[in-house]
Structure formats: C-alpha cells, structure tokens
PDB file of N, CA and C in Angstrom:
ATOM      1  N   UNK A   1      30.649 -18.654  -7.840  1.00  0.00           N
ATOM      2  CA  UNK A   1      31.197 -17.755  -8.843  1.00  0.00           C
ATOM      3  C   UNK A   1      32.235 -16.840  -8.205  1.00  0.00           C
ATOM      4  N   UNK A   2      32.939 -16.522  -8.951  1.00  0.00           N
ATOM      5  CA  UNK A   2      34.484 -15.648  -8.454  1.00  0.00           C
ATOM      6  C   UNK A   2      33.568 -14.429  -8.593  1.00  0.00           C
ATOM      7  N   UNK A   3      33.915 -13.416  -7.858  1.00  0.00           N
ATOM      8  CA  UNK A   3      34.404 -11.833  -7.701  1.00  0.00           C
ATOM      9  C   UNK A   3      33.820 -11.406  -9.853  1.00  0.00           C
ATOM     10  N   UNK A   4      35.184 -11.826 -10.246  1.00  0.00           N
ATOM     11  CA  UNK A   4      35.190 -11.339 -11.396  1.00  0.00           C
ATOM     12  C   UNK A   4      33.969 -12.246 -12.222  1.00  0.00           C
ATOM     13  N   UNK A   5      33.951 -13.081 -12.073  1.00  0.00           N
ATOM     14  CA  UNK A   5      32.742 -13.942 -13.085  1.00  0.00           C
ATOM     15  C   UNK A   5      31.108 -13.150 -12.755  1.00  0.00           C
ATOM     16  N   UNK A   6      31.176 -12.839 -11.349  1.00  0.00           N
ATOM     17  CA  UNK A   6      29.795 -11.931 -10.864  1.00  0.00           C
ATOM     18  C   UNK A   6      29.894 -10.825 -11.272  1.00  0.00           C
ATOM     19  N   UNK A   7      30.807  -9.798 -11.952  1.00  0.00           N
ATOM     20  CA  UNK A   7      30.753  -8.510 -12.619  1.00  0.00           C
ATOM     21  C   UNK A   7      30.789  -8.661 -13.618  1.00  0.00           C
ATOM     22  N   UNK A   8      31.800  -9.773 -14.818  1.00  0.00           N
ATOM     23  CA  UNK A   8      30.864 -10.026 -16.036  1.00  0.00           C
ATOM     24  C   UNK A   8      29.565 -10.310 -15.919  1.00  0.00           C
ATOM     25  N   UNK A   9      29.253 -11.106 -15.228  1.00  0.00           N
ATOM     26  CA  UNK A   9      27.671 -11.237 -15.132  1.00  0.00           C
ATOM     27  C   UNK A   9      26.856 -10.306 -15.192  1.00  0.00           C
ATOM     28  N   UNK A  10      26.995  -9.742 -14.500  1.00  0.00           N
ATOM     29  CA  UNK A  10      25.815  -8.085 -14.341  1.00  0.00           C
ATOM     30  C   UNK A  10      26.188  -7.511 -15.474  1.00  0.00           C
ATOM     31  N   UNK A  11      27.287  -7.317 -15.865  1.00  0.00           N
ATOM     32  CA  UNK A  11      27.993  -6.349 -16.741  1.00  0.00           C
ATOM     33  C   UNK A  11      26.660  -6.991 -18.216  1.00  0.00           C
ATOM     34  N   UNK A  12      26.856  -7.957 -18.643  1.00  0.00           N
ATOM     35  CA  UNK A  12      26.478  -8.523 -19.696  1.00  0.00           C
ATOM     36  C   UNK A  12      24.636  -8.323 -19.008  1.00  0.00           C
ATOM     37  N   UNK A  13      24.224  -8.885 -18.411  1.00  0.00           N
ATOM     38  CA  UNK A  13      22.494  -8.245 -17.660  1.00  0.00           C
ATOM     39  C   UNK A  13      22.293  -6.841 -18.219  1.00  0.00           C
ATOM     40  N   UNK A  14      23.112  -5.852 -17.737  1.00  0.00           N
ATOM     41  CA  UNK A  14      22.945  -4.099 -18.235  1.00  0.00           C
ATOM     42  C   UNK A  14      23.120  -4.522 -19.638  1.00  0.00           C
ATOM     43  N   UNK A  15      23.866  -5.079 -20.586  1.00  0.00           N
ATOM     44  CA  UNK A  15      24.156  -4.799 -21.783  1.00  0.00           C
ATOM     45  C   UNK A  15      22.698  -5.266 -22.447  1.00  0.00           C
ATOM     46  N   UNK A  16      22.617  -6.319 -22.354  1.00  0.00           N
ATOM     47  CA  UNK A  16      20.891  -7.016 -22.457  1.00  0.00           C
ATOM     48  C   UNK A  16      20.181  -6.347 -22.639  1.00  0.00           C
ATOM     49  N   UNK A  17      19.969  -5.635 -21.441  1.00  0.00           N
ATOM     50  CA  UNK A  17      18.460  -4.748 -21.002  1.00  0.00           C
ATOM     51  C   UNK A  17      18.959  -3.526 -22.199  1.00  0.00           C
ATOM     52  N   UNK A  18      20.218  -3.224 -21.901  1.00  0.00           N
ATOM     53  CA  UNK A  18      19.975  -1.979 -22.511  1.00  0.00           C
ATOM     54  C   UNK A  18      19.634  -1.874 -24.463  1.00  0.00           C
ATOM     55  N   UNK A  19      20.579  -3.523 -24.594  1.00  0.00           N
ATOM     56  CA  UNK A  19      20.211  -3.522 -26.030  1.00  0.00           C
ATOM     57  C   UNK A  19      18.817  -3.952 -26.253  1.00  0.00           C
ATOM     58  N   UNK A  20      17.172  -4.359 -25.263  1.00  0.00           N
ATOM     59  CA  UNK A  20      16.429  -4.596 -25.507  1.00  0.00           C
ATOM     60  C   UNK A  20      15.325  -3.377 -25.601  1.00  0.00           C
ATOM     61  N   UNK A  21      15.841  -2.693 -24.635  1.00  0.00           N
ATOM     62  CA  UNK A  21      15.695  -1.206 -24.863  1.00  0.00           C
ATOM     63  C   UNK A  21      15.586  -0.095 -25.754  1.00  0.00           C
ATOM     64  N   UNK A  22      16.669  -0.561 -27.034  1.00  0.00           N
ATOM     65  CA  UNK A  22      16.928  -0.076 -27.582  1.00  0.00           C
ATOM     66  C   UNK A  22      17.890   1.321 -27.510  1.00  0.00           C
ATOM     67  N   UNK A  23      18.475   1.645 -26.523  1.00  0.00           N
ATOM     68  CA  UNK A  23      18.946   2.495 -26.189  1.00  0.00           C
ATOM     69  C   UNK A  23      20.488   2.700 -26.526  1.00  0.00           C
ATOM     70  N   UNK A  24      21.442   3.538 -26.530  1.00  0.00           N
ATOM     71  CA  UNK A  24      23.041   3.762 -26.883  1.00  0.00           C
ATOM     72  C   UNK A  24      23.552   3.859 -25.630  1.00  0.00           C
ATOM     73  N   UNK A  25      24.868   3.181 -25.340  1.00  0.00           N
ATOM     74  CA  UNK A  25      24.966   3.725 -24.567  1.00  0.00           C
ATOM     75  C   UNK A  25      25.463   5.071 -24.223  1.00  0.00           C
ATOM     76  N   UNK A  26      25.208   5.930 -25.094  1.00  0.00           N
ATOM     77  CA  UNK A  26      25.184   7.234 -25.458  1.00  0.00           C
ATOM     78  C   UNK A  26      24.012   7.833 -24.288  1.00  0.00           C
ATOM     79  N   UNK A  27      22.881   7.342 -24.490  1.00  0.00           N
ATOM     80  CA  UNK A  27      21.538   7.561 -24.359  1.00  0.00           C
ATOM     81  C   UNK A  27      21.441   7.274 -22.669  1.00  0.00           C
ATOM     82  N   UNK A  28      21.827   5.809 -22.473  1.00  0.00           N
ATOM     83  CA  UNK A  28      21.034   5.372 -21.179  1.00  0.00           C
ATOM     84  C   UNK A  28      22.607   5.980 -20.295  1.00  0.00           C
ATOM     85  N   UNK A  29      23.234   6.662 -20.801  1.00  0.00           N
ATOM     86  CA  UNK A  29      24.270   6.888 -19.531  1.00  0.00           C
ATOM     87  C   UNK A  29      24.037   8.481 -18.909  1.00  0.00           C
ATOM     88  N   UNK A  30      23.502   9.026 -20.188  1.00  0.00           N
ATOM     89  CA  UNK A  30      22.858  10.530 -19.778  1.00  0.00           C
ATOM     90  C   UNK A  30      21.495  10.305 -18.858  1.00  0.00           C
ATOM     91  N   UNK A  31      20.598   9.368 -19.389  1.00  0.00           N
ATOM     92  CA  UNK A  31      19.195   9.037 -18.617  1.00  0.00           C
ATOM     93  C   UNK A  31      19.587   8.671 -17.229  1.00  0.00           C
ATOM     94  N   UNK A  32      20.719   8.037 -17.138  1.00  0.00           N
ATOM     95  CA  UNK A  32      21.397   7.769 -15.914  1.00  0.00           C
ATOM     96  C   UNK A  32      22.276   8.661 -15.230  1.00  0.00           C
ATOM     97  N   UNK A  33      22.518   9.685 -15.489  1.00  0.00           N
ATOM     98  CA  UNK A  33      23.367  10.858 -14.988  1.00  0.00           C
ATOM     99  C   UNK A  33      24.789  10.043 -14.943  1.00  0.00           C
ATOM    100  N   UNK A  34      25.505   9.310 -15.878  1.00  0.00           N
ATOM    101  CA  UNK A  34      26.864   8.899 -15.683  1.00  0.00           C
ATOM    102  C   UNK A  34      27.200   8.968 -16.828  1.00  0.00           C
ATOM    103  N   UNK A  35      28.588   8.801 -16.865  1.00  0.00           N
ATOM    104  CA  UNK A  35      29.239   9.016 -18.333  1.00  0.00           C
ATOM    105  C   UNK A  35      29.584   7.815 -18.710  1.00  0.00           C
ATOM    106  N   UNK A  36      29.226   8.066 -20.258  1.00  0.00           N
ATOM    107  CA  UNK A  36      29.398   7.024 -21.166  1.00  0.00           C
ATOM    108  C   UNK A  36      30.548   5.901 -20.845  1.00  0.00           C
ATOM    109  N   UNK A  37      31.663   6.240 -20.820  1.00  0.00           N
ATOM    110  CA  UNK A  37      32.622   5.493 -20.047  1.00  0.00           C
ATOM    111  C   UNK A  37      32.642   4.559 -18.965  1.00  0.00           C
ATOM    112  N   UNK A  38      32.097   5.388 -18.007  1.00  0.00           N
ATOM    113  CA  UNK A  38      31.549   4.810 -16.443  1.00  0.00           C
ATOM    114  C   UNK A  38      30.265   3.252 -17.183  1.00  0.00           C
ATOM    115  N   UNK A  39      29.704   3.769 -18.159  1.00  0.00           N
ATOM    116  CA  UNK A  39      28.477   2.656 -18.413  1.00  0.00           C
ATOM    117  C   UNK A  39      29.247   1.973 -19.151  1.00  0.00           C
ATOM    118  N   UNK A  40      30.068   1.677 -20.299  1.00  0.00           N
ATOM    119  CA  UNK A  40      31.541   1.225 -20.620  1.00  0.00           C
ATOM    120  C   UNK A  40      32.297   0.034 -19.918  1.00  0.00           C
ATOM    121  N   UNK A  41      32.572   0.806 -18.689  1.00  0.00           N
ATOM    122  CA  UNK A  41      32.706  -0.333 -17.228  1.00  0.00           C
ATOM    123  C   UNK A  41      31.975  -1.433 -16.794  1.00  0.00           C
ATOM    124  N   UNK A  42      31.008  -0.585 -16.691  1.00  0.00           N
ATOM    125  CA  UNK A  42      29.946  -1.568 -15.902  1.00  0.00           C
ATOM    126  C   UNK A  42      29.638  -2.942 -16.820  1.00  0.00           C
ATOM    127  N   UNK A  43      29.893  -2.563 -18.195  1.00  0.00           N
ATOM    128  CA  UNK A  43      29.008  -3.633 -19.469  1.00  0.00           C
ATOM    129  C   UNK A  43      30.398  -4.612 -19.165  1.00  0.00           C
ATOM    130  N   UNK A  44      31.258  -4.343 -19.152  1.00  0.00           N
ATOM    131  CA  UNK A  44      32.254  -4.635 -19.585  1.00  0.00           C
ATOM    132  C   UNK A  44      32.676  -5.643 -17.992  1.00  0.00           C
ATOM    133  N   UNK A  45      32.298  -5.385 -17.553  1.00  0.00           N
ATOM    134  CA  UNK A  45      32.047  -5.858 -15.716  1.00  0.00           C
ATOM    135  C   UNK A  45      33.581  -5.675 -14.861  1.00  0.00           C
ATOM    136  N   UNK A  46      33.702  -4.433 -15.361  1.00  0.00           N
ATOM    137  CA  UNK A  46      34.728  -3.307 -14.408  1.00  0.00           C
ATOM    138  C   UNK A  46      34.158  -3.032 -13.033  1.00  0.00           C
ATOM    139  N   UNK A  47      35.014  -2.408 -12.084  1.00  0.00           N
ATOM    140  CA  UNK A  47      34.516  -1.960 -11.138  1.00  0.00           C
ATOM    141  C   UNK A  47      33.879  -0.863 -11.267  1.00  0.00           C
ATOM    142  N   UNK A  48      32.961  -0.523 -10.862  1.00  0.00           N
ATOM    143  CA  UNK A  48      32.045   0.882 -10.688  1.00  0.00           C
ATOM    144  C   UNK A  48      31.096   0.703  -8.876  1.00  0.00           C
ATOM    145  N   UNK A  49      30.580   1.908  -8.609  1.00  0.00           N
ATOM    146  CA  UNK A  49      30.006   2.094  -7.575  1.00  0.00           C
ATOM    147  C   UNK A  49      28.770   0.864  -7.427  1.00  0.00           C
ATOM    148  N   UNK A  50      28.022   1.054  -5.917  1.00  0.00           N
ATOM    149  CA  UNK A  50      26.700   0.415  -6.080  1.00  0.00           C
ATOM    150  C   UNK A  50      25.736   1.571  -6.628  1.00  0.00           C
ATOM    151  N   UNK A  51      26.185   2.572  -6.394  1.00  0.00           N
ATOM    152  CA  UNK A  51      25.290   3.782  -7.123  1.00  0.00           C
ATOM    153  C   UNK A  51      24.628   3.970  -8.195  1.00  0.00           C
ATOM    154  N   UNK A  52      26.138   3.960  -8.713  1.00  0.00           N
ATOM    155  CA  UNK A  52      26.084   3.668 -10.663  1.00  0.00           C
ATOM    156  C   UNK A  52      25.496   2.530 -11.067  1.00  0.00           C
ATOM    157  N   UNK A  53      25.011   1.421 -10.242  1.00  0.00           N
ATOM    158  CA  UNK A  53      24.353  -0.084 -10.406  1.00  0.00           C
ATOM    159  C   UNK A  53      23.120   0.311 -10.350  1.00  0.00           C
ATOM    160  N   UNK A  54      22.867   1.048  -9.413  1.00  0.00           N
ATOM    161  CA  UNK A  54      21.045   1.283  -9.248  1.00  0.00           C
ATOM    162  C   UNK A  54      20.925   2.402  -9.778  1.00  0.00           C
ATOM    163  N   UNK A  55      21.894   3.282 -10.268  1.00  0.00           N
ATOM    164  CA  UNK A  55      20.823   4.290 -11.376  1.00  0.00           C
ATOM    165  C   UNK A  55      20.737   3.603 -12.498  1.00  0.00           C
ATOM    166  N   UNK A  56      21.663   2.745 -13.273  1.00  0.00           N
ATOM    167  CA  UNK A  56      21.752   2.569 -14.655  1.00  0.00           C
ATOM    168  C   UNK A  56      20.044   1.199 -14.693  1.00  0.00           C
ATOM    169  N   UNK A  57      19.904   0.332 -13.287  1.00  0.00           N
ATOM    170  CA  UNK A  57      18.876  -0.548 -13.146  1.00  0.00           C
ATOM    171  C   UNK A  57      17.588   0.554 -13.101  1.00  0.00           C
ATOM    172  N   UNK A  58      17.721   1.517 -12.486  1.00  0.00           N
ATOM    173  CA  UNK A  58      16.689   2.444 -12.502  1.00  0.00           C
ATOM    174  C   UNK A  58      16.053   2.534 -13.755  1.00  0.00           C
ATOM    175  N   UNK A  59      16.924   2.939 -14.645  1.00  0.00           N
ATOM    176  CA  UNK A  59      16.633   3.926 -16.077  1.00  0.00           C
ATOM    177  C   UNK A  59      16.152   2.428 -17.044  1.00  0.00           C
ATOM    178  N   UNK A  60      16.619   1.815 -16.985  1.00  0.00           N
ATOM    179  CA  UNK A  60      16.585   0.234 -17.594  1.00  0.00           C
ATOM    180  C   UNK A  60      14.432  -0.223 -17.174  1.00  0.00           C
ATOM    181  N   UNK A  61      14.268   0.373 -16.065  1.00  0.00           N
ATOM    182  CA  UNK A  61      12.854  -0.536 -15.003  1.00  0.00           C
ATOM    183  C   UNK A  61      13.637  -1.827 -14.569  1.00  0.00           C
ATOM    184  N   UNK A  62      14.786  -1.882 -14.356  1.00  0.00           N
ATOM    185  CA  UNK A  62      15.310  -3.477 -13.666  1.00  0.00           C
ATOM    186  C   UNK A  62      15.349  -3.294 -12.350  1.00  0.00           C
ATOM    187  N   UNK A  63      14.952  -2.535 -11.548  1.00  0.00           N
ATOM    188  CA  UNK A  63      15.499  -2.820  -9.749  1.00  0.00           C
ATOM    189  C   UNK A  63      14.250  -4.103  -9.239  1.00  0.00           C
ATOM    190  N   UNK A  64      13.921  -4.446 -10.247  1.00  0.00           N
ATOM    191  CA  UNK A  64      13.087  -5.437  -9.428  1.00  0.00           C
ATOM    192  C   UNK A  64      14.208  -6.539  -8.937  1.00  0.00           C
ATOM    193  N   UNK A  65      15.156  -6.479  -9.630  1.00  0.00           N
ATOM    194  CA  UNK A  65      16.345  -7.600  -9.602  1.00  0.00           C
ATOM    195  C   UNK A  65      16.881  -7.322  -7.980  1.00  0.00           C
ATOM    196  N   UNK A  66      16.136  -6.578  -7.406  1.00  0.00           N
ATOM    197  CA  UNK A  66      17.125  -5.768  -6.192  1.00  0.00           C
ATOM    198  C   UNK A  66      16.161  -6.345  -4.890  1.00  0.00           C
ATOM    199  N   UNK A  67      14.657  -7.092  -5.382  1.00  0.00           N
ATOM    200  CA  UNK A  67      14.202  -7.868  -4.322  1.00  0.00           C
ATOM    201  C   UNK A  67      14.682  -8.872  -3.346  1.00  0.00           C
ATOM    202  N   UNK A  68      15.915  -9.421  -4.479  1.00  0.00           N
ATOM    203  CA  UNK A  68      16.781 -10.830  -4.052  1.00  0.00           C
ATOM    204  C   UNK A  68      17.229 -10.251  -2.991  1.00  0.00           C
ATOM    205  N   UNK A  69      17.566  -9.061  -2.437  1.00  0.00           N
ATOM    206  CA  UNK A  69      17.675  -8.940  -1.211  1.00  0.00           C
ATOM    207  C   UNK A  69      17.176  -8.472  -0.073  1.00  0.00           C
ATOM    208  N   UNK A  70      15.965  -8.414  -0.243  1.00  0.00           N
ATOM    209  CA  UNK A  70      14.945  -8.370   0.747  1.00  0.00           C
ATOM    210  C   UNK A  70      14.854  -9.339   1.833  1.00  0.00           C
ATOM    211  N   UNK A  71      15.383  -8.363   3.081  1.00  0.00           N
ATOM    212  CA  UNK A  71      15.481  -9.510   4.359  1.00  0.00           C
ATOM    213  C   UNK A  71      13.477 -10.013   5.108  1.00  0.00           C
ATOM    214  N   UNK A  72      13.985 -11.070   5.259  1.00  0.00           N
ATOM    215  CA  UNK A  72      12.032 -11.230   6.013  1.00  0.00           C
ATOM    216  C   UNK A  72      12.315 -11.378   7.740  1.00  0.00           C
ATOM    217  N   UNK A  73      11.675 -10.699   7.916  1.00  0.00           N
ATOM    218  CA  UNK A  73      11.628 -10.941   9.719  1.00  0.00           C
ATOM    219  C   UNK A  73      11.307 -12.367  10.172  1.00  0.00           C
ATOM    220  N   UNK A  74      12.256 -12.763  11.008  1.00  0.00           N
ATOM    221  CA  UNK A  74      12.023 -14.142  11.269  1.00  0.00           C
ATOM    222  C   UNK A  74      11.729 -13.703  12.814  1.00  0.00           C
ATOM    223  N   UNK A  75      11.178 -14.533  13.387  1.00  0.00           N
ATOM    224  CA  UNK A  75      10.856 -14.749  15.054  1.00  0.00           C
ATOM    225  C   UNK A  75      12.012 -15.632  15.537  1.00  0.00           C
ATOM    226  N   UNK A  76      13.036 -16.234  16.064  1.00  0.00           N
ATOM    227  CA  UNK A  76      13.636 -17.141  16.743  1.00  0.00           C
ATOM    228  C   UNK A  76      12.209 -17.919  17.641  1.00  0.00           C
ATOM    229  N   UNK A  77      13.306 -19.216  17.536  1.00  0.00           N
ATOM    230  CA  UNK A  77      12.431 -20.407  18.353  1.00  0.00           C
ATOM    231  C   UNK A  77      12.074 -19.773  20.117  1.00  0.00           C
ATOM    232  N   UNK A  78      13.250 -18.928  20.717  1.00  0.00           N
ATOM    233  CA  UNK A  78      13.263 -18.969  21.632  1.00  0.00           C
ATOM    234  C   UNK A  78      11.836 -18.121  22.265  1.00  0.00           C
ATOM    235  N   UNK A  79      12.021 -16.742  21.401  1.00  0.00           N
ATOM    236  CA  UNK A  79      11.034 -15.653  21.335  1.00  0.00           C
ATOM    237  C   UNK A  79       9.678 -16.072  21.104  1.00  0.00           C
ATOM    238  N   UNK A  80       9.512 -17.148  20.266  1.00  0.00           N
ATOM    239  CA  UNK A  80       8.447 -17.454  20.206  1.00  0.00           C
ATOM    240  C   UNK A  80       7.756 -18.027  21.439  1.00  0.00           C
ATOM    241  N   UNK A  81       8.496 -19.024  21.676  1.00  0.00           N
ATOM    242  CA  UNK A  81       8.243 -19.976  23.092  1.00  0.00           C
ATOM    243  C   UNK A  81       7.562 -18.398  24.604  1.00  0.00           C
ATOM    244  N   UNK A  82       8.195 -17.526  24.281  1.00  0.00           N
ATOM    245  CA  UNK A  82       8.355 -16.481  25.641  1.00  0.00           C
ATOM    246  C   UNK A  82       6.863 -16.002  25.112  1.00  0.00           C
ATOM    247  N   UNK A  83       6.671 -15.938  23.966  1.00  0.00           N
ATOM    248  CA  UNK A  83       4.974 -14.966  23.589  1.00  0.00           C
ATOM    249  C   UNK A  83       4.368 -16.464  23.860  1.00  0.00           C
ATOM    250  N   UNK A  84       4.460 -17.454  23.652  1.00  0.00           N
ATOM    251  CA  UNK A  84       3.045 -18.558  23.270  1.00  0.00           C
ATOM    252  C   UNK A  84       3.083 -18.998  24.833  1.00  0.00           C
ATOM    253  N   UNK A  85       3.600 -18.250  25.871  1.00  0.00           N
ATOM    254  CA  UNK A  85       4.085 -18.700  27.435  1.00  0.00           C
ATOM    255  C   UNK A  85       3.434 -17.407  27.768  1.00  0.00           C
ATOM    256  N   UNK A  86       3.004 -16.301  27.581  1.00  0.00           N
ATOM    257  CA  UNK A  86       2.326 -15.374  28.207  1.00  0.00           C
ATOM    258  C   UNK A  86       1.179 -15.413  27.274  1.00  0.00           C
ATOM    259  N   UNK A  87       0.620 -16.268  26.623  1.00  0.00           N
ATOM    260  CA  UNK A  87      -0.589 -15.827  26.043  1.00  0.00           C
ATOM    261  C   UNK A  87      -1.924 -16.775  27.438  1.00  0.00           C
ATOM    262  N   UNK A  88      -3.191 -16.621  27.343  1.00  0.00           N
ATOM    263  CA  UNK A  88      -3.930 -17.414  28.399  1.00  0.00           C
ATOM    264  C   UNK A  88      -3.783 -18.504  27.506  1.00  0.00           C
ATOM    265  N   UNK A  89      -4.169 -19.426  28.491  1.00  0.00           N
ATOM    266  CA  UNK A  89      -4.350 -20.973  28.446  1.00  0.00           C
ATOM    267  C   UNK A  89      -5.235 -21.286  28.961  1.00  0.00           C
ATOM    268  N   UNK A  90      -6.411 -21.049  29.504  1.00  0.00           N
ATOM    269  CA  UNK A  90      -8.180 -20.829  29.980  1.00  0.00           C
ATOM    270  C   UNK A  90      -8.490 -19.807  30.081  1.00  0.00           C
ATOM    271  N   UNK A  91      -9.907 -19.658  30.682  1.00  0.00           N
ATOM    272  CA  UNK A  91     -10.565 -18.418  30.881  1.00  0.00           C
ATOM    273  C   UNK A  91     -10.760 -18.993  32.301  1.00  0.00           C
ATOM    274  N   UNK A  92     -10.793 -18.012  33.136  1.00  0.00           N
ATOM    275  CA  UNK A  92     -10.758 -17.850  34.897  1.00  0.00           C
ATOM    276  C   UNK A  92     -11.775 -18.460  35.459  1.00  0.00           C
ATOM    277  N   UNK A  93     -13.693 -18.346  34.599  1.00  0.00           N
ATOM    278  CA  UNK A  93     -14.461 -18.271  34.521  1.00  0.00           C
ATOM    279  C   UNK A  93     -15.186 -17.306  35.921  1.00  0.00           C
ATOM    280  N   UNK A  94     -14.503 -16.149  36.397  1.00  0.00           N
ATOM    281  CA  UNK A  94     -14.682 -14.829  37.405  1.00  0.00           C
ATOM    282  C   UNK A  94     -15.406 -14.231  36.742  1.00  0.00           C
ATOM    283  N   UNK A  95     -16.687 -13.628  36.900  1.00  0.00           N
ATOM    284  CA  UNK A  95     -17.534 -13.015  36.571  1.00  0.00           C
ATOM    285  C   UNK A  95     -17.759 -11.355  37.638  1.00  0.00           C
ATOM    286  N   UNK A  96     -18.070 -10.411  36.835  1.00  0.00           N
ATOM    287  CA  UNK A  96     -17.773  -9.236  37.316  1.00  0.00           C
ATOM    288  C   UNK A  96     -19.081  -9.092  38.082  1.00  0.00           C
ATOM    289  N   UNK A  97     -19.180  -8.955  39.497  1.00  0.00           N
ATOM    290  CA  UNK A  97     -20.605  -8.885  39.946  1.00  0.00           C
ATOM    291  C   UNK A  97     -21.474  -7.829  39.574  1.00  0.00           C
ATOM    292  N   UNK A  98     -20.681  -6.508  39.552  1.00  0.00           N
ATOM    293  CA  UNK A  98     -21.529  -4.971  38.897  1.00  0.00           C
ATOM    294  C   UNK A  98     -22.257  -5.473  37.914  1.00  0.00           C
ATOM    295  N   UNK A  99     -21.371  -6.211  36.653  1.00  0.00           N
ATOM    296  CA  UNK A  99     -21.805  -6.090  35.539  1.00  0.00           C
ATOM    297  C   UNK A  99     -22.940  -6.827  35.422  1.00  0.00           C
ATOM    298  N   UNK A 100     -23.440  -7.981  36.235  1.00  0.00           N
ATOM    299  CA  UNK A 100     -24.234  -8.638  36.222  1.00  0.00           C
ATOM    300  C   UNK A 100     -25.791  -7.872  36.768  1.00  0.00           C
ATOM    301  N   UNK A 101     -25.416  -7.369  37.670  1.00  0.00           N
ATOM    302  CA  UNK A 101     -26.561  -6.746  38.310  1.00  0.00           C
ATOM    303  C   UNK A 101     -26.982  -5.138  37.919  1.00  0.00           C
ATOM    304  N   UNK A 102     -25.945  -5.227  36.929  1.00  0.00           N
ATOM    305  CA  UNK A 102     -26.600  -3.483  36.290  1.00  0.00           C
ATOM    306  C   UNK A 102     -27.486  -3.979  34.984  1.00  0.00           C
ATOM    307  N   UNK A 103     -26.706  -5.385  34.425  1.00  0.00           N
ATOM    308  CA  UNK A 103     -28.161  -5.507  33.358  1.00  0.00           C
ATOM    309  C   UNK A 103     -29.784  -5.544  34.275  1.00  0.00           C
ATOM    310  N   UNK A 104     -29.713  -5.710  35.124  1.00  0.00           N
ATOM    311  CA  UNK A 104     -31.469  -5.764  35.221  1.00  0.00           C
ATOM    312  C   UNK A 104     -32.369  -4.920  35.548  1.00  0.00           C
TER     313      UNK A 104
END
C-alpha cells in the first residue's frame, strides 16, 4: 500500500469506530483534546501527528490496534549456543566430606 492509501485507511478505521460509537465529531474531538478540524484530517486521511492517532484511538477503546507493534525478544542462534555451552553436562559425582560426616 502507498503512503496515501495507508492514511485513507486509518482515516476511514477512526470514522467507523467513531460512527459506531455514536459520537460527532464534535464530541470525540473534545473527548480527545483536538479540534474538530484536526479530527476532519485524520477521517479524511490527511496528515496529522502520531499523537493525535493515539488520543483519538484512546477515546474510541481502539489502542488495542497498537499491539501490531509489539516487538518480542528473540535470543540469536549464536547467544543461544554460548548459554547451552556453559550450562553442566554431568554431575562431578564429588561429594562434600563435612557434609557427610555431620549427618551422623
């Protein structure tokens, strides 16, 4: 998708939510601390801030949409190899002599 086809996109997402909402955008741009105009933009898939994206998703309950970018910690192959290389690979079978002779 182009630049512009991904801001109609969202643009039309906010319009959705907000018409399922029931809300004006009178309404959800004050609930959002932005002006009517600024929310105007966004529907319309103008440029606006990432700001103005996550308050207007705020006021909506949509930031769940904001998981898609949740990074996951990966291990590399290499790192792994260096921990599964210092972990044991037997037991010594060395027995502590104290410990033996204080049980009795």
């Amino acid at each position: 998708m182009s630049d512009n086809a991904l801001a109609l996109h969202i643009g039309a997402f906010i319009k959705h939510h907000r018409m399922e909402s029931n809300k004006t955008q009178d309404a959800l741009a004050r609930d959002a601390g932005i002006s009517r105009s600024t929310l105007s933009l966004l529907e319309r898939g103008e440029t606006v801030t990432l700001a103005t994206l996550i308050q207007v998703l705020r006021v909506l309950d949509q930031l769940n949409v904001m998981e898609g970018f949740t990074v996951k910690q990966t291990i590399s192959p290499l790192a792994l190899a260096k921990i599964e290389k210092k972990k044991r690979k037997r037991a010594s079978g060395v027995t502590n002599e104290v410990e033996n002779t204080s049980n009795w």
